[in-house]
PDB file of N, CA and C in Angstrom:
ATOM      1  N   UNK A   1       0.831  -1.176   0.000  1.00  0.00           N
ATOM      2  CA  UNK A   1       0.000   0.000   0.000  1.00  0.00           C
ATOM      3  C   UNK A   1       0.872   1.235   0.000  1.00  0.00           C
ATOM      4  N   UNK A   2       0.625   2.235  -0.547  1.00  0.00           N
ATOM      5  CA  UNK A   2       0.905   3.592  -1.156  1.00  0.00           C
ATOM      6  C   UNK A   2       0.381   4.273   0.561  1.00  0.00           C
ATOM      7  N   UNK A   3       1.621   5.205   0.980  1.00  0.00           N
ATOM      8  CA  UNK A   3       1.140   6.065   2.086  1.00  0.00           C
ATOM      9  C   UNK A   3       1.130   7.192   1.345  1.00  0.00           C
ATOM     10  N   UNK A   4       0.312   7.846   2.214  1.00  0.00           N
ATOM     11  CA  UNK A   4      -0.092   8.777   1.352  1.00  0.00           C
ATOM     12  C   UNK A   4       0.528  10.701   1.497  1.00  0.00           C
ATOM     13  N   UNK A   5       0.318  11.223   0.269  1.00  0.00           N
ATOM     14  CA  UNK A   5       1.195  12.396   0.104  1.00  0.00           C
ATOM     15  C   UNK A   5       1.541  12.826   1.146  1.00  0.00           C
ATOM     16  N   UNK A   6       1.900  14.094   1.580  1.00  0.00           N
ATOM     17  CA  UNK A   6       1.722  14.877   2.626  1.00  0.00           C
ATOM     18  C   UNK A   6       0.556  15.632   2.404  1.00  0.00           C
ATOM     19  N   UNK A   7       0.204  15.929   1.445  1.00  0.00           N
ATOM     20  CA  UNK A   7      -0.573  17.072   1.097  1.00  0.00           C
ATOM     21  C   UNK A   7      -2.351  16.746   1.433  1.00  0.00           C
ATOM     22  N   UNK A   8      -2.193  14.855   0.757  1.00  0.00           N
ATOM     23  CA  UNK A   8      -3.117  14.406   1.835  1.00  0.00           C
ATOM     24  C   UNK A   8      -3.604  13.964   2.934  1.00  0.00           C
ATOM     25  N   UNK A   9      -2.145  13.811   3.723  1.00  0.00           N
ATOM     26  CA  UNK A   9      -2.072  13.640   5.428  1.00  0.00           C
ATOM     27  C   UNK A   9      -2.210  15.244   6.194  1.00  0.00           C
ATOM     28  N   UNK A  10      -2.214  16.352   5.138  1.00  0.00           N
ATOM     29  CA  UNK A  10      -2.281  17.648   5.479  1.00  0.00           C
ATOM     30  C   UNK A  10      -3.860  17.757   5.626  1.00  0.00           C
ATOM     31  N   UNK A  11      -4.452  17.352   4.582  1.00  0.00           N
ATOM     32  CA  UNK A  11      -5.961  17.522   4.486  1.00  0.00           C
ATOM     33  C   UNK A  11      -6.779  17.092   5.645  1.00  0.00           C
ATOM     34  N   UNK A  12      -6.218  15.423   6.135  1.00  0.00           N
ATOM     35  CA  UNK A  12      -6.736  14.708   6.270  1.00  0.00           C
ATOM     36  C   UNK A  12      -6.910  15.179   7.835  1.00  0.00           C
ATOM     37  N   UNK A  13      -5.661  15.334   8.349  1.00  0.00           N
ATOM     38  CA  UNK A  13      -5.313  15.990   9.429  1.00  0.00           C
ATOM     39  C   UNK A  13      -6.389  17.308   9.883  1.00  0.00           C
ATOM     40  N   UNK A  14      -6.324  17.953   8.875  1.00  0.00           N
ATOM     41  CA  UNK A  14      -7.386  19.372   9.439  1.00  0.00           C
ATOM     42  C   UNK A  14      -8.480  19.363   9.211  1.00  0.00           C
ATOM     43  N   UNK A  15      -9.106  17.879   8.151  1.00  0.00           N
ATOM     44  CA  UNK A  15     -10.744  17.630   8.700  1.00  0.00           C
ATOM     45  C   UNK A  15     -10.932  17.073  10.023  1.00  0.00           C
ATOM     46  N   UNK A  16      -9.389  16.443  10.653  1.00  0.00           N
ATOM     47  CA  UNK A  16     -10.421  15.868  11.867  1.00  0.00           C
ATOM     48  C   UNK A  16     -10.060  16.869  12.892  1.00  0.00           C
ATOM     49  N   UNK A  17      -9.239  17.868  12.798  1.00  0.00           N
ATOM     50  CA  UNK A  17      -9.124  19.101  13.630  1.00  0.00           C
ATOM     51  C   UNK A  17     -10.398  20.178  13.471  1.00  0.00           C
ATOM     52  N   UNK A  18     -11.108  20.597  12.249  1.00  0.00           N
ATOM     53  CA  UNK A  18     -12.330  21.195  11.988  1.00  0.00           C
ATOM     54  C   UNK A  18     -13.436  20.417  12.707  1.00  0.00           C
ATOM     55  N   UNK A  19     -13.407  19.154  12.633  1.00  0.00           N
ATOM     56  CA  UNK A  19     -14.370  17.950  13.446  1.00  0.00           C
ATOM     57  C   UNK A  19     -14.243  18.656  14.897  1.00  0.00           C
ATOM     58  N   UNK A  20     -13.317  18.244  15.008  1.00  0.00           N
ATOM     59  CA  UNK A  20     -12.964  18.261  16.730  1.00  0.00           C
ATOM     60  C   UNK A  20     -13.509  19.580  17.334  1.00  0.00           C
ATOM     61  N   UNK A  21     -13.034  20.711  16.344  1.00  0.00           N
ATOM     62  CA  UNK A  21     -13.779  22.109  16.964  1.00  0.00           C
ATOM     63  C   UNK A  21     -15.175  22.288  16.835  1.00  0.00           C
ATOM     64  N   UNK A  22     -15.898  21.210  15.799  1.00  0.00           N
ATOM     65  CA  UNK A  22     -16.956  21.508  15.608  1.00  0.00           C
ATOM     66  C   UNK A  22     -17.862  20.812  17.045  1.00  0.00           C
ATOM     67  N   UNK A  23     -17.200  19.982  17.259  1.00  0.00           N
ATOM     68  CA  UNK A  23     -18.216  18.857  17.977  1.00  0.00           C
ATOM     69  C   UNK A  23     -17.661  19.785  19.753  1.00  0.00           C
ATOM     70  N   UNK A  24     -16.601  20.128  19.510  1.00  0.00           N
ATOM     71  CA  UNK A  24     -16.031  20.941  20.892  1.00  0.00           C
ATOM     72  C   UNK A  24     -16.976  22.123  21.009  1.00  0.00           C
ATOM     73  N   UNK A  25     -17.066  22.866  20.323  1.00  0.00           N
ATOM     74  CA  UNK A  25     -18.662  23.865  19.823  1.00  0.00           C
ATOM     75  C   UNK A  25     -19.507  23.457  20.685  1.00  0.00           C
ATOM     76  N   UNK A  26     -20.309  21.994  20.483  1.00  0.00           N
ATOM     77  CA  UNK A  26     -21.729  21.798  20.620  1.00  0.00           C
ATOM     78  C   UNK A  26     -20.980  20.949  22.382  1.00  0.00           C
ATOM     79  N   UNK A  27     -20.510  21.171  22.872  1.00  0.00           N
ATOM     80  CA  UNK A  27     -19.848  20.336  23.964  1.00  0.00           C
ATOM     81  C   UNK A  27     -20.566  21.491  25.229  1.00  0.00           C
ATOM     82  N   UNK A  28     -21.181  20.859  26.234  1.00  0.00           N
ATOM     83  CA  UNK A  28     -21.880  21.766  27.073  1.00  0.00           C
ATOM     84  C   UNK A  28     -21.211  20.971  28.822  1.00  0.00           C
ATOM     85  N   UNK A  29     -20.273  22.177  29.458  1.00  0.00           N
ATOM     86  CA  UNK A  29     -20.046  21.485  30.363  1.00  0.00           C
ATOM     87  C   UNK A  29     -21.070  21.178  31.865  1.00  0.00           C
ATOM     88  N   UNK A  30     -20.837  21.034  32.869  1.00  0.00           N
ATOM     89  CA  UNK A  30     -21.742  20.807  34.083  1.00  0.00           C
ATOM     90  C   UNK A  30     -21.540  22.290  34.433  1.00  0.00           C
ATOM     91  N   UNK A  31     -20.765  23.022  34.467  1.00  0.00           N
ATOM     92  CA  UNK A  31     -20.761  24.065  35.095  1.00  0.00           C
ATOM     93  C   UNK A  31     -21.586  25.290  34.172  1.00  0.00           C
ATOM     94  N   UNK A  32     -21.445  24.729  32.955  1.00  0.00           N
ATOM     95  CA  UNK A  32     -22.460  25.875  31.649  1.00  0.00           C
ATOM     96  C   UNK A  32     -24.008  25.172  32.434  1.00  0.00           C
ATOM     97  N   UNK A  33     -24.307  24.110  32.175  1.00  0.00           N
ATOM     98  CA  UNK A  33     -25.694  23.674  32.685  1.00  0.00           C
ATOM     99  C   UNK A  33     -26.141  24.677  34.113  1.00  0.00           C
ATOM    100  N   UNK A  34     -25.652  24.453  34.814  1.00  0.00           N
ATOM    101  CA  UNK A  34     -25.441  25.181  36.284  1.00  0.00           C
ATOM    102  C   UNK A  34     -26.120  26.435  36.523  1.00  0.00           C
ATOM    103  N   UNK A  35     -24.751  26.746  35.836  1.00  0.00           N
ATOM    104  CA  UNK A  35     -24.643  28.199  35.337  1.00  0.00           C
ATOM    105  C   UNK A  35     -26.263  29.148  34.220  1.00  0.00           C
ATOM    106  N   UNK A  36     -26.887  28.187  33.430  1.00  0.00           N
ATOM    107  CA  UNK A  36     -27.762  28.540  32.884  1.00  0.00           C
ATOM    108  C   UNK A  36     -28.785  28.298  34.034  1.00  0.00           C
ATOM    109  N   UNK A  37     -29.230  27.359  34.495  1.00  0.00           N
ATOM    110  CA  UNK A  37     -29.715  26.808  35.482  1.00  0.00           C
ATOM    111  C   UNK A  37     -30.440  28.057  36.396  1.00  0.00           C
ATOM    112  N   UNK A  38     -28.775  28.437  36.600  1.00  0.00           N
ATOM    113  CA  UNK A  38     -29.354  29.591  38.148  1.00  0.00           C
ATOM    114  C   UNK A  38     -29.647  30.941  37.180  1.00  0.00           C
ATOM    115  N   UNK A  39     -29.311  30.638  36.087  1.00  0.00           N
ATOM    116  CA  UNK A  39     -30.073  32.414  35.576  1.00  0.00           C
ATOM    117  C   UNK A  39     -31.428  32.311  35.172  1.00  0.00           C
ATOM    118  N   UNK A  40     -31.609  31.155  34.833  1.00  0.00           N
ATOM    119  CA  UNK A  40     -32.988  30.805  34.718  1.00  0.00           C
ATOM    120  C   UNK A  40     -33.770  30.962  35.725  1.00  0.00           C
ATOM    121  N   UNK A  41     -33.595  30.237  36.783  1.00  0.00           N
ATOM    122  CA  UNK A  41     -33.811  30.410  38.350  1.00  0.00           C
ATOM    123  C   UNK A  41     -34.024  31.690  38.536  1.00  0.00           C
ATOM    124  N   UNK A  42     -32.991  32.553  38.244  1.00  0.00           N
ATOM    125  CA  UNK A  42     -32.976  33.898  38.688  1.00  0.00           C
ATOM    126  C   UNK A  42     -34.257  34.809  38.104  1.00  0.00           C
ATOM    127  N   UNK A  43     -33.989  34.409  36.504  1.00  0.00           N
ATOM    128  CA  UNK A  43     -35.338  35.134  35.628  1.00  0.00           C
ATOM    129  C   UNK A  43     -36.666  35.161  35.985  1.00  0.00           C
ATOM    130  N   UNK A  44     -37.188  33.567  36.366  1.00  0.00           N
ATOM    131  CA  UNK A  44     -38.298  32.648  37.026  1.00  0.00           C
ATOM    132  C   UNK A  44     -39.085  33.988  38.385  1.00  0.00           C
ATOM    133  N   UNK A  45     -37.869  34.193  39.491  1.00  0.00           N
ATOM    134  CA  UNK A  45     -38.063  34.892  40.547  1.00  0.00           C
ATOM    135  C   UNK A  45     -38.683  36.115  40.467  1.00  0.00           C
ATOM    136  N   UNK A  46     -37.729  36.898  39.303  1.00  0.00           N
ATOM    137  CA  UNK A  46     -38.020  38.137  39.026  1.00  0.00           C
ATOM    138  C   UNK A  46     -39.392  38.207  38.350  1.00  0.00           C
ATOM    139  N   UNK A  47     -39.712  36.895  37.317  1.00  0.00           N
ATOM    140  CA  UNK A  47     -41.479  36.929  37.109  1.00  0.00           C
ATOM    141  C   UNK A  47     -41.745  37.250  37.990  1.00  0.00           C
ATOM    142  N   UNK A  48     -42.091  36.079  39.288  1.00  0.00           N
ATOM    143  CA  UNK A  48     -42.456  35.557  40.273  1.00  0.00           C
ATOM    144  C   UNK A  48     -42.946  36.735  41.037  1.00  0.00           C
ATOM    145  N   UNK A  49     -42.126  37.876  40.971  1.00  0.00           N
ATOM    146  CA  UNK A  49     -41.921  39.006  41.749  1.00  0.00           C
ATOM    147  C   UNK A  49     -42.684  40.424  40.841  1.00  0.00           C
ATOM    148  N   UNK A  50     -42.628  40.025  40.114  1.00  0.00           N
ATOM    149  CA  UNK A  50     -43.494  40.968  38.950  1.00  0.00           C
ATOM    150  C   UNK A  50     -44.469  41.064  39.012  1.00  0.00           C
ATOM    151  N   UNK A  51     -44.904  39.483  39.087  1.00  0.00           N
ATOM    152  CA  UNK A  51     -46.676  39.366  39.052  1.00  0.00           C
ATOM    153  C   UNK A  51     -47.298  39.609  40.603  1.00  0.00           C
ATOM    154  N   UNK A  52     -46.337  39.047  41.165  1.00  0.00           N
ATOM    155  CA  UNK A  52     -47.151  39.567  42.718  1.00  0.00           C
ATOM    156  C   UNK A  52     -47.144  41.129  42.658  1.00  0.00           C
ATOM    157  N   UNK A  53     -46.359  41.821  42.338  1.00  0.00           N
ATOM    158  CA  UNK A  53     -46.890  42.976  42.201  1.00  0.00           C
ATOM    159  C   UNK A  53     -47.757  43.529  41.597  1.00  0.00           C
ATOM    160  N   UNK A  54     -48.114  43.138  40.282  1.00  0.00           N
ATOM    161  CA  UNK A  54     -49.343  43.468  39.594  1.00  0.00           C
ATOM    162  C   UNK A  54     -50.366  42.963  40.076  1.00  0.00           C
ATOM    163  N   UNK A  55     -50.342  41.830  40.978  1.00  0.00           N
ATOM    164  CA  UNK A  55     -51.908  40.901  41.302  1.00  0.00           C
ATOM    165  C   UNK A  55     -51.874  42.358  42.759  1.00  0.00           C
ATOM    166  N   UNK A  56     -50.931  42.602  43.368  1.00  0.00           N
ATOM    167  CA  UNK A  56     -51.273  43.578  44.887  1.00  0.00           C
ATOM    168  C   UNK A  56     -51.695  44.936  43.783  1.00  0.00           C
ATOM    169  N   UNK A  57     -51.169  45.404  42.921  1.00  0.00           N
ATOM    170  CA  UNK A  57     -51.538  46.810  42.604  1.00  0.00           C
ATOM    171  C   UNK A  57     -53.393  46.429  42.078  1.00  0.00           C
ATOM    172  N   UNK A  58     -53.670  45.566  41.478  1.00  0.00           N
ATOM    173  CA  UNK A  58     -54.974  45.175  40.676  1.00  0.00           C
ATOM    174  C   UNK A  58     -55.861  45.227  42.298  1.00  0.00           C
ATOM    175  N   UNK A  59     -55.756  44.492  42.682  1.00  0.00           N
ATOM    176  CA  UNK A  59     -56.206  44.692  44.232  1.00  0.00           C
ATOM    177  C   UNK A  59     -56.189  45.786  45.070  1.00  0.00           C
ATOM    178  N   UNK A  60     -55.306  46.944  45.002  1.00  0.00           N
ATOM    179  CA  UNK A  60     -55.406  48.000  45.330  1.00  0.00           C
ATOM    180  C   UNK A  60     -56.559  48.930  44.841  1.00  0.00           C
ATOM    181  N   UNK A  61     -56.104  48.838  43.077  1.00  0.00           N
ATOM    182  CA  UNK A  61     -57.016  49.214  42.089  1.00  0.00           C
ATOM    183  C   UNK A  61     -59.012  48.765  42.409  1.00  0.00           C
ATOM    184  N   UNK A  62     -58.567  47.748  42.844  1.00  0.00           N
ATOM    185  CA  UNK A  62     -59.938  47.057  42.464  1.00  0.00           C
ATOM    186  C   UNK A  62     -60.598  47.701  44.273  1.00  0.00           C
ATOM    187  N   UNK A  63     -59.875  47.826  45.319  1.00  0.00           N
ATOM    188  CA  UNK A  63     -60.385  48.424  46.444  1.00  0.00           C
ATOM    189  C   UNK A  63     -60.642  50.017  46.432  1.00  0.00           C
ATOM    190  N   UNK A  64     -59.905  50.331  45.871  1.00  0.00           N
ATOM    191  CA  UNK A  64     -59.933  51.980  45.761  1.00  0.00           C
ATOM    192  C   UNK A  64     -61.479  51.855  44.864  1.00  0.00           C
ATOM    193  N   UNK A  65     -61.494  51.682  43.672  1.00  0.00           N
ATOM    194  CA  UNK A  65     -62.745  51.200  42.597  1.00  0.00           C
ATOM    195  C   UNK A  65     -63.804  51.211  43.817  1.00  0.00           C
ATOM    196  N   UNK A  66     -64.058  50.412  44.706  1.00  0.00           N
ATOM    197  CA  UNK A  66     -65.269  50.286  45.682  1.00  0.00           C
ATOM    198  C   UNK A  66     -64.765  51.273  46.369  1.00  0.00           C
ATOM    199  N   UNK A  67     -64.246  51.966  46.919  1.00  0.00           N
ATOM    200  CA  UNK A  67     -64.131  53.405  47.827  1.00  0.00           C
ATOM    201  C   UNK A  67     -64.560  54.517  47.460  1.00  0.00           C
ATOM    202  N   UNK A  68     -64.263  54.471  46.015  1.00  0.00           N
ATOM    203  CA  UNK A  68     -64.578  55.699  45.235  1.00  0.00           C
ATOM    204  C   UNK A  68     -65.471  55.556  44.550  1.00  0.00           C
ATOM    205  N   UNK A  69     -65.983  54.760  43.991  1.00  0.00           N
ATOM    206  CA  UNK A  69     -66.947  54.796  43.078  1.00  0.00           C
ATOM    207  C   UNK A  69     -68.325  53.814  43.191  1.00  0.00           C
ATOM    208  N   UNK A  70     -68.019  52.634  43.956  1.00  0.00           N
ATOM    209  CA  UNK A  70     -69.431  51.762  43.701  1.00  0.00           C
ATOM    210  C   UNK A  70     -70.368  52.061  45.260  1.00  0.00           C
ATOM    211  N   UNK A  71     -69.152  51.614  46.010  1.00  0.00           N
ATOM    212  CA  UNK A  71     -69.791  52.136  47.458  1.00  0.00           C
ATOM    213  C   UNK A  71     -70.594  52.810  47.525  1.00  0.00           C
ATOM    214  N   UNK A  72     -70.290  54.179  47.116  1.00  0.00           N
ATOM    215  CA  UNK A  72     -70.978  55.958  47.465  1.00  0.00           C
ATOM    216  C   UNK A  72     -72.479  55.584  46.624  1.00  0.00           C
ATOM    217  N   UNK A  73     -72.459  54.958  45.813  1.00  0.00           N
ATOM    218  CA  UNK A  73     -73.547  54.674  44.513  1.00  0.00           C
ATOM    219  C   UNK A  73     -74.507  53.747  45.439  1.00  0.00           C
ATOM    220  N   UNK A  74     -74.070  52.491  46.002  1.00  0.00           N
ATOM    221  CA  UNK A  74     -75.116  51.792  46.701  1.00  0.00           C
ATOM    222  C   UNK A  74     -75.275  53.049  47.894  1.00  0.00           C
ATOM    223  N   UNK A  75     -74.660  53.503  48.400  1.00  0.00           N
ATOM    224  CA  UNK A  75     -75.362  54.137  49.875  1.00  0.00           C
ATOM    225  C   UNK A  75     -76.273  55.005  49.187  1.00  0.00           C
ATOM    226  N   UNK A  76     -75.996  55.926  48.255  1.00  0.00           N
ATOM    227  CA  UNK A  76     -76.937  56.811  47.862  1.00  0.00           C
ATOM    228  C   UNK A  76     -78.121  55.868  46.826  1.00  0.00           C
ATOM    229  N   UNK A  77     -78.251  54.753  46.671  1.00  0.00           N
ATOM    230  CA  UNK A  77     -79.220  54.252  46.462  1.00  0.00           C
ATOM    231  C   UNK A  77     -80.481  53.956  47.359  1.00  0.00           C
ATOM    232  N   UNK A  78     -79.217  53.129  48.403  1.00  0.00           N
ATOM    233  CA  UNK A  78     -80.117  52.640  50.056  1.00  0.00           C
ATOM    234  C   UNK A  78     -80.870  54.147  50.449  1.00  0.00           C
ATOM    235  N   UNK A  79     -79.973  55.421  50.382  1.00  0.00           N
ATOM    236  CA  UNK A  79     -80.707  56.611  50.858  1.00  0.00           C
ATOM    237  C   UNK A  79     -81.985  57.023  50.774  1.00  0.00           C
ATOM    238  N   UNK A  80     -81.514  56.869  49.207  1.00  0.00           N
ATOM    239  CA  UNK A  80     -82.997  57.421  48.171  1.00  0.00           C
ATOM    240  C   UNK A  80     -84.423  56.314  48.493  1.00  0.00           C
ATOM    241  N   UNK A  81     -84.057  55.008  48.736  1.00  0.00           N
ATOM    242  CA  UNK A  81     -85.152  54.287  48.835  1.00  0.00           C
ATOM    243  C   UNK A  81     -85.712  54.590  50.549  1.00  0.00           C
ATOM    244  N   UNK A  82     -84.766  54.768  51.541  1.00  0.00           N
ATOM    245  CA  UNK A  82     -84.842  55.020  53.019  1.00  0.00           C
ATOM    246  C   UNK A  82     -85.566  55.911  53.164  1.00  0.00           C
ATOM    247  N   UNK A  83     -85.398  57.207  52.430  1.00  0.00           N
ATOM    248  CA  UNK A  83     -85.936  58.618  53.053  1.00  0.00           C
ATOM    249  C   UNK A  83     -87.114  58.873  51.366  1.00  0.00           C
ATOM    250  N   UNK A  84     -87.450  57.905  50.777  1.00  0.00           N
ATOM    251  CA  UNK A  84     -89.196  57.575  50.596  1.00  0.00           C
ATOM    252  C   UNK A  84     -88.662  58.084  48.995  1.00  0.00           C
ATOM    253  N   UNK A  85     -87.971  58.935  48.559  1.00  0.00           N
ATOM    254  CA  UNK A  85     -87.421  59.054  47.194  1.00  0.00           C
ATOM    255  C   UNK A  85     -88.690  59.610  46.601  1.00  0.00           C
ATOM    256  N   UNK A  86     -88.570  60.451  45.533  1.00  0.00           N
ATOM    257  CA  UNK A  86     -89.060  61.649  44.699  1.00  0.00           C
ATOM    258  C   UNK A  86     -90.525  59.970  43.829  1.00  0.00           C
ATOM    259  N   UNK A  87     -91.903  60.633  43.391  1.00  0.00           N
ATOM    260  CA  UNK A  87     -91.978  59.700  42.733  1.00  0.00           C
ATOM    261  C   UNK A  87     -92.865  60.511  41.427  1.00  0.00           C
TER     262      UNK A  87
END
């Protein structure tokens, strides 16, 4: 058997070096997992922390709403029917 050129032990050589970086690329260590892991974690919280604030402000919203506006409407309903109302 014929060994072969240099030119094709040159080739041959830097497809499996292009390989190697390629597959080294897609290579994910324990500490990248981890590491994504807790930022995820981290992101999750900051929802977590978002929405409880919007569910307390909606609830604020929605109490003020009966303070100011529906409340005063039933009492001055109950009034009008109490003290015999215009007919």
């Amino acid at each position: 058997m014929e060994e072969p050129t240099v030119w094709e032990a040159l080739r041959s050589i830097q497809a499996g070096v292009t390989r190697m970086e390629q597959t080294q690329a897609l290579y994910v260590t324990q500490e990248q997992r981890q590491s994504d892991r807790t930022i995820t974690d981290l992101r999750m919280e900051a929802i977590a922390k978002d929405q409880a604030e919007d569910r307390a402000r909606i609830d604020r919203l929605t109490q003020g709403a009966w303070t100011v506006l529906i409340a005063p409407i039933i009492v001055g309903v109950v009034l009008y029917f109490l003290l015999g109302g215009k007919s």
